[in-house]
Protein backbone atom coordinates (compact mmCIF):
# COMPACT_ATOMS: atom_id res chain seq x y z
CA UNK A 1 124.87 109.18 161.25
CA UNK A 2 125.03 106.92 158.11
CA UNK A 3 128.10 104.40 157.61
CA UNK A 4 128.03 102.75 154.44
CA UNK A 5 129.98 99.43 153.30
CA UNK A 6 131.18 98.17 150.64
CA UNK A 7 134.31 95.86 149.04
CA UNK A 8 135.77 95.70 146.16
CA UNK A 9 135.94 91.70 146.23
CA UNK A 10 131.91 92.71 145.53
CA UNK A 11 132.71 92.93 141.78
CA UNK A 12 134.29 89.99 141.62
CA UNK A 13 131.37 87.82 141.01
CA UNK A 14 130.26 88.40 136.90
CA UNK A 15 128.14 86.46 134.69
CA UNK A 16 130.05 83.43 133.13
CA UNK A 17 131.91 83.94 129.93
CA UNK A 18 131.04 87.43 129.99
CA UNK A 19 127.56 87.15 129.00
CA UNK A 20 124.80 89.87 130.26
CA UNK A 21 122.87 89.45 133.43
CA UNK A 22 120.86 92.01 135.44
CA UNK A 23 122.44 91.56 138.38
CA UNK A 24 126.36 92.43 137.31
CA UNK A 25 129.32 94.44 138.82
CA UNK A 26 127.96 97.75 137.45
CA UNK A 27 125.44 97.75 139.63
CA UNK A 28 128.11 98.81 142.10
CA UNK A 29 129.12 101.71 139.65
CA UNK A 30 125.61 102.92 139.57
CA UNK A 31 125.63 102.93 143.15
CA UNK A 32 128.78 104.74 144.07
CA UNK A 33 128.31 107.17 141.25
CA UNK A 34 124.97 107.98 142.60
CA UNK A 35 126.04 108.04 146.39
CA UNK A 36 129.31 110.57 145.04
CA UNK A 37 126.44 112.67 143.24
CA UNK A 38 124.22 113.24 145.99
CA UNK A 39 127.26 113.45 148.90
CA UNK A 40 127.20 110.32 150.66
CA UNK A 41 131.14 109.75 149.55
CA UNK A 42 132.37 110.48 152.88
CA UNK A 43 129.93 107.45 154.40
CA UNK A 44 131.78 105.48 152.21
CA UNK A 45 134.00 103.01 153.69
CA UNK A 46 135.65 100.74 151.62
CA UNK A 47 136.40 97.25 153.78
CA UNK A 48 139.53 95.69 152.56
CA UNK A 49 140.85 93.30 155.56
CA UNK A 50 138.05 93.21 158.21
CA UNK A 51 138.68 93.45 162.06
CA UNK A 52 137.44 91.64 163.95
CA UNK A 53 137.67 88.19 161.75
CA UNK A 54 133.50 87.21 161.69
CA UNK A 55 133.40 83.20 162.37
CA UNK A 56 131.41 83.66 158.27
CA UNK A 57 131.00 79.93 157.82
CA UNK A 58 129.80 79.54 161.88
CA UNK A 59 127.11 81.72 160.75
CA UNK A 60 126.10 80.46 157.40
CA UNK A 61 125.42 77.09 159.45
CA UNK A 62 122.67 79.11 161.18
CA UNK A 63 120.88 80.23 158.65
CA UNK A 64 121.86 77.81 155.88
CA UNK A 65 121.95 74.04 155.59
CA UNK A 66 125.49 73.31 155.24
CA UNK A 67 125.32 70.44 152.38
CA UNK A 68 124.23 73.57 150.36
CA UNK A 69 127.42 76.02 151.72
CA UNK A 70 129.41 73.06 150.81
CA UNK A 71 128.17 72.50 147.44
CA UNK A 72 128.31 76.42 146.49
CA UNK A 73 132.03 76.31 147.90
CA UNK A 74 132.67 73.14 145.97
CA UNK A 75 132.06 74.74 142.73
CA UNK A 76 133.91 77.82 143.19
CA UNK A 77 136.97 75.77 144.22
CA UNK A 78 136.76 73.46 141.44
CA UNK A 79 136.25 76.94 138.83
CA UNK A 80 132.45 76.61 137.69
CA UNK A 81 131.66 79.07 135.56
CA UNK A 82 127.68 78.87 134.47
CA UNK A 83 124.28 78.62 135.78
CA UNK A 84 123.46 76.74 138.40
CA UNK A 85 119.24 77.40 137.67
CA UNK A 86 117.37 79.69 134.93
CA UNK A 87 119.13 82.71 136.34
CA UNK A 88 121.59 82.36 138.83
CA UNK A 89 125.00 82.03 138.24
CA UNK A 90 128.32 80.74 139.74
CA UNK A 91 132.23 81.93 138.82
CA UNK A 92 135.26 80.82 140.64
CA UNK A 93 135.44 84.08 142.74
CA UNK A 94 131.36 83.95 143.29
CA UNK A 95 132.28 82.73 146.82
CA UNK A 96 134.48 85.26 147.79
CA UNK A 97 131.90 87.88 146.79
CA UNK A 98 129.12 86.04 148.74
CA UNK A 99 131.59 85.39 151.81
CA UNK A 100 132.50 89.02 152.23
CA UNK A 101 128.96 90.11 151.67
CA UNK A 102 127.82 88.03 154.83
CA UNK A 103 131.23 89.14 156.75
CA UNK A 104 130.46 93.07 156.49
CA UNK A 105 126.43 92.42 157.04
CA UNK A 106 127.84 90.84 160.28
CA UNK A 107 130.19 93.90 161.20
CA UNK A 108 127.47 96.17 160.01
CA UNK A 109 124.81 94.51 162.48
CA UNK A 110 127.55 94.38 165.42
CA UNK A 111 128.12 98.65 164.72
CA UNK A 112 124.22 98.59 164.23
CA UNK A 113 123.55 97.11 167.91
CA UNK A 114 126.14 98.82 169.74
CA UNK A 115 124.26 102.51 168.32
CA UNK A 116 121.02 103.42 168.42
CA UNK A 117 119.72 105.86 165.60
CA UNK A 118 122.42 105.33 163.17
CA UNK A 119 122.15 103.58 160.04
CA UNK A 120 124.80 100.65 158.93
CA UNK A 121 124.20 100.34 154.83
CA UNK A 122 126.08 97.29 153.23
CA UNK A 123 126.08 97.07 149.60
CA UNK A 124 126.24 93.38 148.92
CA UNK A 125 127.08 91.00 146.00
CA UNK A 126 125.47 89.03 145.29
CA UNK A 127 121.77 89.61 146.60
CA UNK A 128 120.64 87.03 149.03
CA UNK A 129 116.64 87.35 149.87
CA UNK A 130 115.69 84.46 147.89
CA UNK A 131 118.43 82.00 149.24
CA UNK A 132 116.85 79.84 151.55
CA UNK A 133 118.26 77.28 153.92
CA UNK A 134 118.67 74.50 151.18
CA UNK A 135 118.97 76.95 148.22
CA UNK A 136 115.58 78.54 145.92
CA UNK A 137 112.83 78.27 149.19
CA UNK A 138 109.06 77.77 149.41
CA UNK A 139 108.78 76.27 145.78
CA UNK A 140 110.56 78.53 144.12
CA UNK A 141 112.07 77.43 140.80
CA UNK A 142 115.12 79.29 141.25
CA UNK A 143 117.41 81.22 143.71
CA UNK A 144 116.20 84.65 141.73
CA UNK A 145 120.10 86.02 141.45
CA UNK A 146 120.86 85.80 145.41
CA UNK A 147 123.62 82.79 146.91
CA UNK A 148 123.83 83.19 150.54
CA UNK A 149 121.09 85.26 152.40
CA UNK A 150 122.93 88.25 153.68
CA UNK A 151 119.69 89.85 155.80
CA UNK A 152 119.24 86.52 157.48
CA UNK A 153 122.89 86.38 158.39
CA UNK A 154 122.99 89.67 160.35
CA UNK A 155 119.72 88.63 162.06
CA UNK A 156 121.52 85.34 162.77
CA UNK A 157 124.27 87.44 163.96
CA UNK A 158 122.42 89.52 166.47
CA UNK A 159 120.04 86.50 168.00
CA UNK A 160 123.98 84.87 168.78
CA UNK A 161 124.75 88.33 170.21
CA UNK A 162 121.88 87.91 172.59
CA UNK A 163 119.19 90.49 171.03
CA UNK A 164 115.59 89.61 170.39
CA UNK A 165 113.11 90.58 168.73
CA UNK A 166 114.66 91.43 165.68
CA UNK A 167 112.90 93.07 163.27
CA UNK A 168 113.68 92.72 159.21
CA UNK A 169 111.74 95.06 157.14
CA UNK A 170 111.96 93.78 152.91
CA UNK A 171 111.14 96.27 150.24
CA UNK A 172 112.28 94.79 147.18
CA UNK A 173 109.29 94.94 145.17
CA UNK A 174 110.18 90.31 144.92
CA UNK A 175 108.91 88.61 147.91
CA UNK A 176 111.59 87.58 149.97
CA UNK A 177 111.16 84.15 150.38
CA UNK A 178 114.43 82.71 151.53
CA UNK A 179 114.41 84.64 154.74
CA UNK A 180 110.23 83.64 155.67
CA UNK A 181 111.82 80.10 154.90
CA UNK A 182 114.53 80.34 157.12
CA UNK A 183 113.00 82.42 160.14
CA UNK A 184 109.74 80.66 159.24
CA UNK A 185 109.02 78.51 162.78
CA UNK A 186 111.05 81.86 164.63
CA UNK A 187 108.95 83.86 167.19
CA UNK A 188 111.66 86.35 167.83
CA UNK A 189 112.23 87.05 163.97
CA UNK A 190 109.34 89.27 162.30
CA UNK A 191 109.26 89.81 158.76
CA UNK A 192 107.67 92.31 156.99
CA UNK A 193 107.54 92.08 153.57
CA UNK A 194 105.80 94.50 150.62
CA UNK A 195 106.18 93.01 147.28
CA UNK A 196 104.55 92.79 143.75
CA UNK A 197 102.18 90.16 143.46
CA UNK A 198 101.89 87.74 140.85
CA UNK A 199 105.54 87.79 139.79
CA UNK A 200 109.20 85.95 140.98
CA UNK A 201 108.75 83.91 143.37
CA UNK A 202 105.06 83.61 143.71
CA UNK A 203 105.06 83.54 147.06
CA UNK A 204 104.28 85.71 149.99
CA UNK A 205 100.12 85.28 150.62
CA UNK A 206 98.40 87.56 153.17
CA UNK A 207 97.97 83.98 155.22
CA UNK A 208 101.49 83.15 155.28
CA UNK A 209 101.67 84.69 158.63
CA UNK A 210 104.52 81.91 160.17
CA UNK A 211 104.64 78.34 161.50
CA UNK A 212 103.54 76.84 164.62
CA UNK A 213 104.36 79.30 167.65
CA UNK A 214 105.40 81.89 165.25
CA UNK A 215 102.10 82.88 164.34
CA UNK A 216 102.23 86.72 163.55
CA UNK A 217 105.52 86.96 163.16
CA UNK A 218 105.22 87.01 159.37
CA UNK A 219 103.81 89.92 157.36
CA UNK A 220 103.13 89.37 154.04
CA UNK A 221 101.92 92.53 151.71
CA UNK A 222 101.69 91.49 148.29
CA UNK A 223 100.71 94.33 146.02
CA UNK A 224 98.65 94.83 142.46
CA UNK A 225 101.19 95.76 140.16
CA UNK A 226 101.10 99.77 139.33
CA UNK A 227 100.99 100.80 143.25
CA UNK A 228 103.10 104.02 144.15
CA UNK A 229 104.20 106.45 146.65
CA UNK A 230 101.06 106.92 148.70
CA UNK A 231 99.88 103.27 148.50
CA UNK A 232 103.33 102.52 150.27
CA UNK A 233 103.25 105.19 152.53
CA UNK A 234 99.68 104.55 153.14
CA UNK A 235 100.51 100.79 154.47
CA UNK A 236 103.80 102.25 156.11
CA UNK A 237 101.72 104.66 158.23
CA UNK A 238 98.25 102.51 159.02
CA UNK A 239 100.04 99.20 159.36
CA UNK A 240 103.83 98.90 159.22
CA UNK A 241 104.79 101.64 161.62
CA UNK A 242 102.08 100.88 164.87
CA UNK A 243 103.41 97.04 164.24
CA UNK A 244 107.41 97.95 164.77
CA UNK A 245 105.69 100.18 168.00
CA UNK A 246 104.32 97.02 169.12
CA UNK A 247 107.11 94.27 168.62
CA UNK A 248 109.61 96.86 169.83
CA UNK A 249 112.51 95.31 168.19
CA UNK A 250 116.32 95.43 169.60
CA UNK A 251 117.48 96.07 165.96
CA UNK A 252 116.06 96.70 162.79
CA UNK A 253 116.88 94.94 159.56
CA UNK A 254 116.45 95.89 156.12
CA UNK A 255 116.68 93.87 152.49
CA UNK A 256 116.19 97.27 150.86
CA UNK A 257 115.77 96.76 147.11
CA UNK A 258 115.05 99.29 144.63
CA UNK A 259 113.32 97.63 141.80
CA UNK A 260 110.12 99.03 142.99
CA UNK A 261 111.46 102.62 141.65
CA UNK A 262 109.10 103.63 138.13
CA UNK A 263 110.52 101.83 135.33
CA UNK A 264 114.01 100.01 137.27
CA UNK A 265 113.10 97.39 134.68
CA UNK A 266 112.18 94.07 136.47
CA UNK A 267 108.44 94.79 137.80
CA UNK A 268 105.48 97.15 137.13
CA UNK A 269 105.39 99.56 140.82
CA UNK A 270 105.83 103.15 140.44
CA UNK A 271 107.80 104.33 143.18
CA UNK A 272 109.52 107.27 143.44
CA UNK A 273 112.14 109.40 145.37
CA UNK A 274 109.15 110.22 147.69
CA UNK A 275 108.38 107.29 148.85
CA UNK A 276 112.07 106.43 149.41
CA UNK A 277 112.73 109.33 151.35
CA UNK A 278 110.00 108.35 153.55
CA UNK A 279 111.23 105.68 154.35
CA UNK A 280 114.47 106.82 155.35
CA UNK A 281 112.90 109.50 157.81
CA UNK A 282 110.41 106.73 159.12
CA UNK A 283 113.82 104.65 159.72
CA UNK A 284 115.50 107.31 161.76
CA UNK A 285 112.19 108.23 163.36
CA UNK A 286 111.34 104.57 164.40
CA UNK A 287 114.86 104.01 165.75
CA UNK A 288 115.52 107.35 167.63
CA UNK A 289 111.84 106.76 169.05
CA UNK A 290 113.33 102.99 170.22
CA UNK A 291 117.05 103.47 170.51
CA UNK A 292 117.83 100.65 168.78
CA UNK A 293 120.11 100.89 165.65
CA UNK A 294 119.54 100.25 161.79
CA UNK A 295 121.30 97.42 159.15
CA UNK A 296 120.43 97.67 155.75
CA UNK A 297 121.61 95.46 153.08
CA UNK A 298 121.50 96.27 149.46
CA UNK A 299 118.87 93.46 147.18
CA UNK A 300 117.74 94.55 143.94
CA UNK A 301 117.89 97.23 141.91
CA UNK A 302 119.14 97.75 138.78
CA UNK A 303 119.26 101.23 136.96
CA UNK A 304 117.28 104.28 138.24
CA UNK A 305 116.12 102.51 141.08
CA UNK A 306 119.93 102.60 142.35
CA UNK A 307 120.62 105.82 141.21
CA UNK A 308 117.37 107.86 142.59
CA UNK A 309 115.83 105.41 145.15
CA UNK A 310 118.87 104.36 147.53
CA UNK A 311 120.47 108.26 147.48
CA UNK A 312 116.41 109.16 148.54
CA UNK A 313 116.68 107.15 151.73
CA UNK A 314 119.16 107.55 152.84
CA UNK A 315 118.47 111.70 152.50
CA UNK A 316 115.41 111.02 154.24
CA UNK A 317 117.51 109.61 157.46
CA UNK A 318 119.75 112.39 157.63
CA UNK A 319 117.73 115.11 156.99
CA UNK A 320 115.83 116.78 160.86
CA UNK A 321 113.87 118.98 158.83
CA UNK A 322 112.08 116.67 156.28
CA UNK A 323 108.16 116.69 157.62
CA UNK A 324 106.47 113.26 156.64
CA UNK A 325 103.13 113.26 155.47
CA UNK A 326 100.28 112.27 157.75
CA UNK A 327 98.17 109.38 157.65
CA UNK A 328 94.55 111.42 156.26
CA UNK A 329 96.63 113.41 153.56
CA UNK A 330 97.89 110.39 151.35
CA UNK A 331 95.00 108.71 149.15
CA UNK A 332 96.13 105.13 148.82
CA UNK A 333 94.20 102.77 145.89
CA UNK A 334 90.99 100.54 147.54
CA UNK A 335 92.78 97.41 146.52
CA UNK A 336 95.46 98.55 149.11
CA UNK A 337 93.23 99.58 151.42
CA UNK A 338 91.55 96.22 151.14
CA UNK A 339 95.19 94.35 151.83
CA UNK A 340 96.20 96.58 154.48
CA UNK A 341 91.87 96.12 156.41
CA UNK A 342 92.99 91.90 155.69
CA UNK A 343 96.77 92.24 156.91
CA UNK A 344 95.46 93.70 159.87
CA UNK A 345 92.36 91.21 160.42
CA UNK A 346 95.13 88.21 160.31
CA UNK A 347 97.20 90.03 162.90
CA UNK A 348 94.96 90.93 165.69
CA UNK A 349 95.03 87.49 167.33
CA UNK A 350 98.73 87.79 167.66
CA UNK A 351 99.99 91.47 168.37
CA UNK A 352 97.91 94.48 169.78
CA UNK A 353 97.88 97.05 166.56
């Protein structure tokens, strides 16, 4: 079963003075239209007052320093409208946006946890991989669109809740930096993270693999630019998949971004619906195989990304019949191959895969 969030206070937060900026309200359009389109629109629950109330600001403490909450809520109150870095902006209803984004992650992860094999989709704005706990993390210049980190909050959520491991799983094709940062030092928070290297943030290096006692717990695979459907299901099947088997994770997390898709405009991967369908199966397959239950929480994306990429996953969790390939019949590039051989070489000392 798929449940999908999403509030209209979401397209409240718009670029200043009505100036353009990738990440704007119709990125919600895209999405809806697309999820309509391929018949998800019964999924579709629009949250207006949420029950339970979520403790929100409780929970940005955890994951957030809360000088930085503070300042972010002190400019909405006082009516900011601008930049507050190259590219990430503030308006007076910014923080209502970015509060209810962390509220229904929260309710999603709760409905996530209580069951197993279904998947809880939020569909977030703002974006929040690259907030980390004092703002843009790991020496990046900016924030990269994102104001309070959404993924981290429902794996904040579920470590208060009692659950551990947790597993978050990033596919935005940007390294998400903000949530290494914040889970950085955390043994019971994995990260796995595929991303194009050599673009926004510049982080994510095969050796980042977590701080003292955390060793392991953070995956970094940074890609070539130009990498496609069988290089990702290539790593998803020889390296991703036998490490979730191994950490056997209470819940699964996703910052599922879609600017990998062929020419979504902000990067150079060429992914397609097949990968992204998958993925999807290789969710529901992973979780049924577990029991544990699935959050996802919408990142980038920005035009056909949104409309082919997120409909393709979540087609791929619903659909029994869908065979995925096996691991000899995809023929990844030797540059992956090469990550995946290192990836795995950095691992071994920490986790049996």
């Amino acid at each position: 079963m798929i449940t999908i969030y999403y509030s209209k206070d979401f397209y409240l937060h718009a670029p200043p003075r009505g100036g353009y900026h990738p990440e704007n309200p119709s990125r919600l359009d895209i999405v809806l239209t697309a999820l309509r389109e391929n018949g998800f629109e019964k999924n579709i629950i629009e949250v207006r007052e949420s029950e339970p109330k979520i403790a929100v600001r409780e929970l940005l403490s955890k994951i957030h320093d809360n000088s930085y909450v503070e300042y972010i809520l002190r400019l909405c109150e006082q009516g900011f409208e601008g930049y507050i870095d190259g590219d990430t902006y503030v308006c007076k209803n910014t923080c209502r946006a970015a509060l209810k984004a962390v509220e229904l992650t929260a309710i999603a992860t709760e409905h996530a946890l209580e069951k197993p094999s279904e998947l809880f989709f939020v569909l977030p704005r703002p974006p929040g991989h690259h907030a980390g706990a004092s703002g843009s993390a790991m020496g990046a210049p900016t924030l990269g669109f994102c104001i309070f980190n959404n993924i981290a909050a429902g794996a904040a959520y579920a470590k208060l809740k009692g659950f551990k491991p947790i597993l978050i799983i990033d596919i935005d094709v940007h390294h998400g930096n903000g949530t290494q940062e914040i889970f950085w030092s955390n043994p019971n928070v994995i990260h796995i993270d595929l991303h194009e290297w050599g673009i926004y943030p510049g982080t994510g290096s095969v050796d980042d693999i977590g701080g003292k006692g955390a060793e392991g717990t953070k995956v970094n695979i940074p890609l070539l630019p130009g990498a496609g459907d069988e290089d990702y299901i290539y790593i998803f099947l020889k390296l991703v998949e036998p490490l979730i088997y191994a950490i056997k994770p209470r819940l699964i997390a996703v910052s599922a971004g879609f600017d990998a898709y062929a020419g979504d405009g902000l990067a150079y991967m060429r992914l397609t619906e097949k990968f992204y369908e998958f993925f999807g199966k290789t969710l529901y397959d992973i979780s049924k195989a577990l029991g544990v239950g699935v959050v996802a929480v919408l990142e980038g994306g920005y035009s056909i990304g949104l409309r082919n990429g997120l409909p393709a996953v979540l087609k791929g969790f619903s659909k029994p019949e869908y065979t995925r390939p096996s691991l000899e019949s995809v023929k990844p590039s030797e540059n992956v191959k090469n990550v995946v051989d290192k990836v795995i070489r950095m691992l071994r000392p920490y986790v049996a895969i």
